[in-house]
Every structure is written in C-alpha cells, then in structure tokens.
Protein backbone atom coordinates (compact mmCIF):
# COMPACT_ATOMS: atom_id res chain seq x y z
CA UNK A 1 81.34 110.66 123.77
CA UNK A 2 79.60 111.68 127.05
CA UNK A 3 80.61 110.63 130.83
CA UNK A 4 77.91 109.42 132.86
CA UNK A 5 78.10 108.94 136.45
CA UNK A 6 75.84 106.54 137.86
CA UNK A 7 76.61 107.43 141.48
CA UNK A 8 75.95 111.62 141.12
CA UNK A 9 73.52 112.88 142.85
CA UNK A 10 72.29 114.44 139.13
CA UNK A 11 69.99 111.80 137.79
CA UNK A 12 71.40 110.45 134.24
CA UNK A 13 68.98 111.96 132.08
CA UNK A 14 69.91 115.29 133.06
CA UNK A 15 73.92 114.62 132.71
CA UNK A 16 73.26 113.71 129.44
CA UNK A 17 71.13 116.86 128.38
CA UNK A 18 73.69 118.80 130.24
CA UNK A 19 76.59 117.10 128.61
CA UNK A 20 74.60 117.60 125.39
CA UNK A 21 73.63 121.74 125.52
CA UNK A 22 77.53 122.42 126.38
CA UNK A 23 78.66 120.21 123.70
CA UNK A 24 76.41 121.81 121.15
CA UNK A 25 77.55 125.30 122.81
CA UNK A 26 81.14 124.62 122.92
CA UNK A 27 80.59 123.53 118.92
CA UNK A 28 81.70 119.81 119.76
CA UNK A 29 78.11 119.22 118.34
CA UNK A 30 77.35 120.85 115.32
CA UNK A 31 74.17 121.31 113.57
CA UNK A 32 72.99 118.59 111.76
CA UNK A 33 75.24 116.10 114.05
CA UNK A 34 73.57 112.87 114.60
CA UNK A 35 73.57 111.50 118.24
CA UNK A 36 73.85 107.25 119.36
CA UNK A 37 70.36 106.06 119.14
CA UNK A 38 68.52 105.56 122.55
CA UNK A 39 69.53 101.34 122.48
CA UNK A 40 72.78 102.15 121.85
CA UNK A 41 73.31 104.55 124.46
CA UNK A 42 71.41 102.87 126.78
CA UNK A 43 73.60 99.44 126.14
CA UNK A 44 76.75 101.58 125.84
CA UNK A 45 76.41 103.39 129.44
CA UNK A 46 73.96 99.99 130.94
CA UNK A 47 71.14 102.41 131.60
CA UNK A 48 67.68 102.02 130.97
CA UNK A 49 66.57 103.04 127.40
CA UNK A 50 63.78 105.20 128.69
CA UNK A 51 65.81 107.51 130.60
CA UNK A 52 67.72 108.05 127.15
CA UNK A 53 64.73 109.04 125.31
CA UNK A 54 63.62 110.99 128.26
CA UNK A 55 67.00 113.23 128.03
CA UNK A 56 66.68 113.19 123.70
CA UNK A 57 62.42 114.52 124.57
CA UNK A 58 63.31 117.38 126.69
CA UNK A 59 66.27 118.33 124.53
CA UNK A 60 63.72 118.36 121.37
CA UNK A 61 61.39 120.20 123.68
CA UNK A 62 64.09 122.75 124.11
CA UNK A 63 64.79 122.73 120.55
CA UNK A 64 68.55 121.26 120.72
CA UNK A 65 67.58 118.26 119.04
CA UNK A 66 64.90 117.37 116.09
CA UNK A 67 63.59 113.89 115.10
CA UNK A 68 63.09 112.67 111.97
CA UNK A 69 60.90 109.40 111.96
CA UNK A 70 63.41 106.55 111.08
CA UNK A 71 66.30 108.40 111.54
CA UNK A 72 68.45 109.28 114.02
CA UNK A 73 68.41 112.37 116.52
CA UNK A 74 70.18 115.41 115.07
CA UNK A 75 71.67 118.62 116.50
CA UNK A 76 68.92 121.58 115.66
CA UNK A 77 70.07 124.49 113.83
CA UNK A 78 71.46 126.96 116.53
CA UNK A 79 71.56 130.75 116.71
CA UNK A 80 75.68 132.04 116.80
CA UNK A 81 74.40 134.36 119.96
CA UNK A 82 73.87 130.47 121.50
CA UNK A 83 77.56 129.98 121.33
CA UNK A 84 79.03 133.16 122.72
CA UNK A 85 81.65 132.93 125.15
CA UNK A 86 79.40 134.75 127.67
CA UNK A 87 76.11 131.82 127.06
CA UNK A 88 78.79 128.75 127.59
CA UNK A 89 80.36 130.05 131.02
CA UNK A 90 76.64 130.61 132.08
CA UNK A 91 76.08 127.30 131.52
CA UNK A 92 78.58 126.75 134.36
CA UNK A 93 77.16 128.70 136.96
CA UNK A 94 75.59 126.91 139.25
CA UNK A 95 78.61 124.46 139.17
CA UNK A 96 80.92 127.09 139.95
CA UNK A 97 78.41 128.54 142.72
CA UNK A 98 78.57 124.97 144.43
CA UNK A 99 82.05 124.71 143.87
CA UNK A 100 82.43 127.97 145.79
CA UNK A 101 79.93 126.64 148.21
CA UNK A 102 81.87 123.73 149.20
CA UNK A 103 84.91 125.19 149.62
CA UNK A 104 84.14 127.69 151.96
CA UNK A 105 82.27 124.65 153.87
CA UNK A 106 85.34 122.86 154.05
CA UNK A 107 87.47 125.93 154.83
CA UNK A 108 89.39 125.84 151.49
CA UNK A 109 91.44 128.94 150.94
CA UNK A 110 90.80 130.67 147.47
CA UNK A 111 93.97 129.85 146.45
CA UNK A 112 94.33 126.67 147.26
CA UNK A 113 90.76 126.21 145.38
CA UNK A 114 92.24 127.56 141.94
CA UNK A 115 95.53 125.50 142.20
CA UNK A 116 93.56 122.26 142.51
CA UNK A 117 91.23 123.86 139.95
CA UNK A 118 93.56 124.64 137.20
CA UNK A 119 95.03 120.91 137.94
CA UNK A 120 91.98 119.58 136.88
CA UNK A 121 91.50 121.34 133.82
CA UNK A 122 95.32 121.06 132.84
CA UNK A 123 94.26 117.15 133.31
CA UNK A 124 90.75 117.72 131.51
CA UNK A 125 91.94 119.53 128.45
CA UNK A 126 95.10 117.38 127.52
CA UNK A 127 92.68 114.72 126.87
C-alpha cells in the first residue's frame, strides 16, 4: 500500500502522511477508507509503532483521518475542491523544485531531465 524508505533523508512518519494526503487526493483513498492499524504497519514496514501513530495524529490533526475508539483509522470526509487537479500537482512542488534543483547542480540539460523523467513515470504508472 505505501513505500517507505528507511534510508531518505524524509523521516518515515512524514512519507507516510505524505504518501497518505496524495493518496486521499489522487482518490486512491476514499472517504470512509480504513487504513492498517499502527501494529500492523509498524510490523509490516519493521518500524517502530510510535512513529505510525505519530504520522495517523498529525493526519487527524489535519483532518485527513478520524478515530473512532476501537476501530480502525478512517479517511475523513473531504471537500471535491481538495481533489482538483490544480491541489494534487501542488502537492508536488517542492519535489519538483528539488528535482529542478539538482539537475541544474549536476549540469543536467532540460531535456535530458524530462526523458529520464517520463521513463520513470512510464515505469511508475504501468504498475
């Protein structure tokens, strides 16, 4: 379901909220969508349980997710202006902004930048 990467420099908690808000803006996650529970995430990915729950807290804070005592995390009801074509590439921003970044620091021409690009997504979306 997600793809956690133990060696990013992003700590886990926030891959998974990340990972989370696109899914629920791309409509992967819909509301009312119940999420792993923190020990079976946590056992799934070998990652402490607390930095689970952390990730589920601040997405409840945000009001992605709600709790219902004894029952698993859900997806919270979403406005449609959330899922807009125009909110979901913002989420990608500051991606594409360090993508851009490191390219010019290695001396990547655009092109060469959007060939490898579109490779990976080609890759990415056959999945």
């Amino acid at each position: 379901m997600f793809s956690i990467n133990p060696n990013s420099g992003d700590p886990i908690y926030r891959q998974l909220t990340e990972q989370i808000k696109r899914m629920v803006a791309g409509g992967q996650l819909k509301a009312g969508d119940e999420l792993p529970s923190v020990r079976e995430l946590a056992g799934q990915y070998a990652v402490n349980p607390m930095t689970i729950s952390k990730a589920y807290n601040l997405l409840e804070t945000e009001g992605i997710l709600t709790r219902q005592r004894g029952k698993p995390m859900t997806i919270a009801e979403q406005s449609l202006q959330a899922h807009s074509e125009q909110a979901r590439l913002a989420q990608l921003s500051a991606q594409l902004t360090q993508l851009a970044l490191a390219a010019k620091q290695l001396q990547l021409s655009k092109q060469t930048v959007l060939l490898a690009l579109t490779e990976v997504l080609e890759n990415t979306l056959d999945e």
